[in-house]
Protein backbone atom coordinates (compact mmCIF):
# COMPACT_ATOMS: atom_id res chain seq x y z
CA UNK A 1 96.19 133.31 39.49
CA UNK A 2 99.56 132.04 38.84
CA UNK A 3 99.85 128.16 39.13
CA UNK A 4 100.85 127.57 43.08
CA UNK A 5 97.73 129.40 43.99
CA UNK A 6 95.62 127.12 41.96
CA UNK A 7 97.28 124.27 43.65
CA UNK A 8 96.42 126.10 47.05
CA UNK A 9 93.01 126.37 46.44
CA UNK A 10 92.09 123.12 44.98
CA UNK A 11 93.65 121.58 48.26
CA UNK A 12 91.28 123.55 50.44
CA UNK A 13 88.48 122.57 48.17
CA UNK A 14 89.72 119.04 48.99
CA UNK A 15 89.64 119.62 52.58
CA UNK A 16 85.95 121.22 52.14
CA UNK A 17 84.83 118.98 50.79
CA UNK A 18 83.69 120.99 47.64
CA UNK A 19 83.90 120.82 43.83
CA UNK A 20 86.48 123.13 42.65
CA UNK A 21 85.83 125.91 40.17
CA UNK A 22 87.94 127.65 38.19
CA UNK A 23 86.70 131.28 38.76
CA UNK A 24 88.92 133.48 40.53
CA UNK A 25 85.51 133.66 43.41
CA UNK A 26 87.11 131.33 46.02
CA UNK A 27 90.32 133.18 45.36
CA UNK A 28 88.63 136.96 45.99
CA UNK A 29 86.94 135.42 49.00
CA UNK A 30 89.96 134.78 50.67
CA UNK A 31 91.78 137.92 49.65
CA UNK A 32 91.50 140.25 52.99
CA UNK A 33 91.01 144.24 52.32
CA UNK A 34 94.29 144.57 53.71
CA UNK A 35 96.12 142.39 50.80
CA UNK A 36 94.04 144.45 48.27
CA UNK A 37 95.03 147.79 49.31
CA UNK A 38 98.75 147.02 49.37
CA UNK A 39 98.54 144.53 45.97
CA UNK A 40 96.33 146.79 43.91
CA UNK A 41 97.54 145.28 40.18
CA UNK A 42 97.22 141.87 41.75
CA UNK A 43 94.53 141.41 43.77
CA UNK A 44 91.84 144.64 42.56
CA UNK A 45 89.01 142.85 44.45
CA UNK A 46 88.92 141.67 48.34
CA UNK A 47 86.20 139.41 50.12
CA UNK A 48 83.89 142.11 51.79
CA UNK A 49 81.38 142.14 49.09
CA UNK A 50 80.96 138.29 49.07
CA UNK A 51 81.47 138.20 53.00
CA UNK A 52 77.70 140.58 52.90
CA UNK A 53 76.34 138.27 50.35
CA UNK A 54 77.83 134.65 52.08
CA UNK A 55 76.07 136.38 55.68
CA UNK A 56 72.92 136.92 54.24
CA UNK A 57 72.61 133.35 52.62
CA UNK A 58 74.21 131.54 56.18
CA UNK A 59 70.94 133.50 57.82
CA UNK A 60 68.94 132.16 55.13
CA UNK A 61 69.85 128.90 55.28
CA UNK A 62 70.40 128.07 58.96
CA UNK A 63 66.71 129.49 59.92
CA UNK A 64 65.04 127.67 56.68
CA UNK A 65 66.77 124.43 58.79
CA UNK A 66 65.98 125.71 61.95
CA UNK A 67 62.18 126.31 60.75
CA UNK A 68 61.33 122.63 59.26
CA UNK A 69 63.44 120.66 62.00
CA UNK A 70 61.15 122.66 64.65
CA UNK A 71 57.88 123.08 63.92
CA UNK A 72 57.06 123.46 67.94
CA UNK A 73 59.54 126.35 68.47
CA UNK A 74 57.81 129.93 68.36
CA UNK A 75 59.88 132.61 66.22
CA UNK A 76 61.82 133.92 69.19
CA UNK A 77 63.06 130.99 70.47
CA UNK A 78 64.20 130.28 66.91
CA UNK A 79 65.80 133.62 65.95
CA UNK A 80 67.77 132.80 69.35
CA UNK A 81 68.90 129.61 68.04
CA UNK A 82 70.15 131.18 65.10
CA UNK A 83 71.54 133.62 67.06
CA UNK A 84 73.56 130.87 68.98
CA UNK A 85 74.91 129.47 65.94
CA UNK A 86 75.49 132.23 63.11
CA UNK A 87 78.10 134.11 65.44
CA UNK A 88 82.20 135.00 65.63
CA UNK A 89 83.38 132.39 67.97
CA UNK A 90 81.04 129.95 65.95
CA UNK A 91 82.09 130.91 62.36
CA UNK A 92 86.10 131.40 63.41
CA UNK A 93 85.92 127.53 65.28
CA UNK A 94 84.63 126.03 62.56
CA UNK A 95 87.17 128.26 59.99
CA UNK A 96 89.80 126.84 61.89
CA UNK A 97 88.83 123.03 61.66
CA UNK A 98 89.67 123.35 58.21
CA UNK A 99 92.70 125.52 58.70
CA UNK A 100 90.98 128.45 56.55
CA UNK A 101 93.99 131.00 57.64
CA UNK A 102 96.55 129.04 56.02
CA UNK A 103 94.78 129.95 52.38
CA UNK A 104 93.80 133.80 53.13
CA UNK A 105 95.88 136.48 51.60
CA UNK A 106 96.76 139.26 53.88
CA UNK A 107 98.58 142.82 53.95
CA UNK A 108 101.84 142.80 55.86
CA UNK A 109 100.70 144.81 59.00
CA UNK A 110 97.63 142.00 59.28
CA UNK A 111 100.00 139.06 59.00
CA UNK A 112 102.43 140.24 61.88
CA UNK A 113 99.54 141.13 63.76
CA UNK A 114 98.34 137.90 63.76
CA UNK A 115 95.48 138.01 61.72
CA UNK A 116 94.82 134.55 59.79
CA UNK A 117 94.21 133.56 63.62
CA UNK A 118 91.74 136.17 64.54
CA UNK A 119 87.97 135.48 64.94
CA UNK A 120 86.75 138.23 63.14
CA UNK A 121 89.58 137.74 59.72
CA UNK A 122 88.27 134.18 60.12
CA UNK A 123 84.74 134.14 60.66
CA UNK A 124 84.63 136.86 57.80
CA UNK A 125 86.59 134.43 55.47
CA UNK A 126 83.92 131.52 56.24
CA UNK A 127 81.36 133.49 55.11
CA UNK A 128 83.07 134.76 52.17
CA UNK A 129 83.64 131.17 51.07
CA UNK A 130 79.70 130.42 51.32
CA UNK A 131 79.08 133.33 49.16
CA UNK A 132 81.78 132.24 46.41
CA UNK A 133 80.17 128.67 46.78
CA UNK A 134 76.92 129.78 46.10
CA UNK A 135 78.20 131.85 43.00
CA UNK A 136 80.05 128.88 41.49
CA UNK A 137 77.38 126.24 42.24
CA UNK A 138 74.21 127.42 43.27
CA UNK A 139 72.25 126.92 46.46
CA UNK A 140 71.97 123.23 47.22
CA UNK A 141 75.35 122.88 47.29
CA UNK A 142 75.93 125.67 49.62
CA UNK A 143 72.95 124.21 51.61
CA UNK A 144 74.70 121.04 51.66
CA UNK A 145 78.05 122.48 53.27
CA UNK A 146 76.61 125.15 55.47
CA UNK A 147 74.50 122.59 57.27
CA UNK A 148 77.30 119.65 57.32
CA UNK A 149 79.42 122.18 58.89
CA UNK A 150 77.29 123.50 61.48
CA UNK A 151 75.02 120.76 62.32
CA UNK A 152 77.19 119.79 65.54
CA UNK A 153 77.15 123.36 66.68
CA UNK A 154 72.79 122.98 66.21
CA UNK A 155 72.70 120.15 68.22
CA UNK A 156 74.45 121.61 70.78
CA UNK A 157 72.12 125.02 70.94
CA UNK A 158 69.07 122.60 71.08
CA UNK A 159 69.94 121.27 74.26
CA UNK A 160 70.83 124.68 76.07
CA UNK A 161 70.11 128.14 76.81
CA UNK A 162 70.76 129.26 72.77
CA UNK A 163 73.64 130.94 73.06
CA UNK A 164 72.82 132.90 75.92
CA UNK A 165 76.34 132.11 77.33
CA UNK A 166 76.54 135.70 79.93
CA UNK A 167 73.16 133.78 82.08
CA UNK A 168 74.98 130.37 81.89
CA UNK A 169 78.18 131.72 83.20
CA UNK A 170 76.59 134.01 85.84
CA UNK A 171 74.56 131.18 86.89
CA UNK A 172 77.87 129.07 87.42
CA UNK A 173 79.56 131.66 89.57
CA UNK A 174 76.32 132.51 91.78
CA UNK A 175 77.57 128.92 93.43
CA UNK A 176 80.97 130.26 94.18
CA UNK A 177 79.71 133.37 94.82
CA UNK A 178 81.45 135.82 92.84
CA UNK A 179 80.74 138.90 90.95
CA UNK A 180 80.54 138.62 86.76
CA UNK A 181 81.59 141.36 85.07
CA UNK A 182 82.03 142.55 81.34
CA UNK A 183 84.47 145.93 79.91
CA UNK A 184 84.59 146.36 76.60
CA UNK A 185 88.66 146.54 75.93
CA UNK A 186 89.06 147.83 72.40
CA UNK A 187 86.95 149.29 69.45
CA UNK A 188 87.76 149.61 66.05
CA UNK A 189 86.54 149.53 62.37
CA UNK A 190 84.01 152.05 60.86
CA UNK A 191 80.75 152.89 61.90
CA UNK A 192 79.14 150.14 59.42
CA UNK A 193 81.47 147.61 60.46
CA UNK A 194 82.64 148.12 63.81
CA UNK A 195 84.53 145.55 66.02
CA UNK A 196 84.44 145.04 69.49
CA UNK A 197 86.50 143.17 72.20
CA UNK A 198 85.33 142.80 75.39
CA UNK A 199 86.65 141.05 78.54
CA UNK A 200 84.87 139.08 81.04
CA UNK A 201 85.96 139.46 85.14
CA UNK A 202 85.23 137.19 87.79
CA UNK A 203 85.89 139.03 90.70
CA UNK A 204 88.47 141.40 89.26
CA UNK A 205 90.46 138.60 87.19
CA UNK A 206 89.77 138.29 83.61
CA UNK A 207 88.29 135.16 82.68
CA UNK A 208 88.67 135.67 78.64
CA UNK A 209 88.36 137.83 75.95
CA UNK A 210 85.65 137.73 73.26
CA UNK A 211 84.99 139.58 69.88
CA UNK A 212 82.18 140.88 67.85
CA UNK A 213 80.14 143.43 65.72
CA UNK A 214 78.28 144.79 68.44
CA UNK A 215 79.58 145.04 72.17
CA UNK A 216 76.72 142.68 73.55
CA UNK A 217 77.82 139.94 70.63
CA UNK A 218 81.31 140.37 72.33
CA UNK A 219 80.32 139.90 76.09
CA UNK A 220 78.55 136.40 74.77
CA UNK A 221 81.67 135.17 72.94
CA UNK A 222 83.99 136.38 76.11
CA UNK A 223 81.40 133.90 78.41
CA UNK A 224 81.30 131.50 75.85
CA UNK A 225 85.04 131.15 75.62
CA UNK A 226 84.90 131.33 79.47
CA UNK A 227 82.99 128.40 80.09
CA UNK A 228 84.90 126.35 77.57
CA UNK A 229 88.01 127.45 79.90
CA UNK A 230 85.92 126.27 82.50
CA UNK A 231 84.80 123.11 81.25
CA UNK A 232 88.26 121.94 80.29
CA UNK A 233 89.68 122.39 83.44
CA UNK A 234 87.39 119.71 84.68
């Protein structure tokens, strides 16, 4: 990593809230597939492999919490809670309250395109950086930031329908009488990591758009994001 890159990285540590290591893992987790391919010589790994290790330690991690802070809830209710809190929208809001996309590396069709905005580059750069946090400092620490990050979003699932965002919204719009309904718009990726983007309608208008790996995780982020539209324009 040449010196302005080191600089980069230690600031986002700084805004994380994290001890800086030296390794090149925070780097690789922030290196998208696309930058790879194109940058071969300088860049020979991208974040996919520590985005699978970063998801499977955020699971971990969020249900151990979810387990010991409530020792009433049965283990549906909880793998709904964790449901309502390990998702796109979640991972790609909270990405963006540190301004994540400003540090990712990305290939020249992903960067016109938009991507250090999108949900899925985003939320699959936040849990990249858990699994290179992990690797440099071990699991306490990573417990440490996981649940300092998502704790608001936790609080918030405890007092509503966990993430079931589809029943909230249709239960909204049953008082002004319309008609909810959800299309998926566009599909893409391979058949191990596909993406979908689905719309919701009220009535024939589209409401909002949502993403995720399967079409139903999709249709909840497209409510979600259509009650928050909702809710501001109280």
């Amino acid at each position: 990593m040449d010196e302005q890159r080191i600089s980069k990285l230690s600031e986002l540590t700084s805004r994380l809230r994290i001890k800086y290591c030296a390794g090149n893992n925070l780097d690789i987790a922030l290196t998208h597939p696309s930058y790879s391919f194109e940058n071969p010589a300088k860049a020979p790994e991208h974040n996919q492999r520590l985005e699978f290790l970063g998801d499977a330690i955020l699971d971990f991690i969020v249900g151990e919490y979810l387990y010991h802070a409530f020792p009433g809830k049965p283990e549906g209710e909880l793998t709904k809670m964790r449901a309502a809190v390990v998702n796109e929208h979640t991972l790609a809001k909270r990405a963006r309250s540190f301004s994540l996309g400003e540090y990712l590396l990305l290939g020249k069709g992903e960067e016109l395109s938009g991507g250090r905005e999108r949900p899925s580059i985003l939320a699959d750069a936040f849990e990249s950086v858990i699994g290179a946090i992990y690797l440099d400092q071990g699991l306490a620490p990573t417990q440490e930031f996981v649940i300092n990050q998502l704790k608001p979003d936790i609080d918030e699932v405890v007092h509503g329908n966990y993430g079931d965002y589809k029943t909230i919204l249709q239960e909204k719009v049953q008082k002004k009488e319309g008609q909810v309904s959800y299309h998926i718009l566009a599909e893409s990726g391979p058949d191990h990591n596909k993406r979908f983007v689905a719309g919701v309608y009220l009535s024939g208008k589209m409401l909002a758009q949502g993403e995720g790996r399967t079409k139903k995780e999709a249709e909840q982020a497209a409510a979600q994001l259509a009650l928050a539209h909702w809710k501001g324009e109280k």
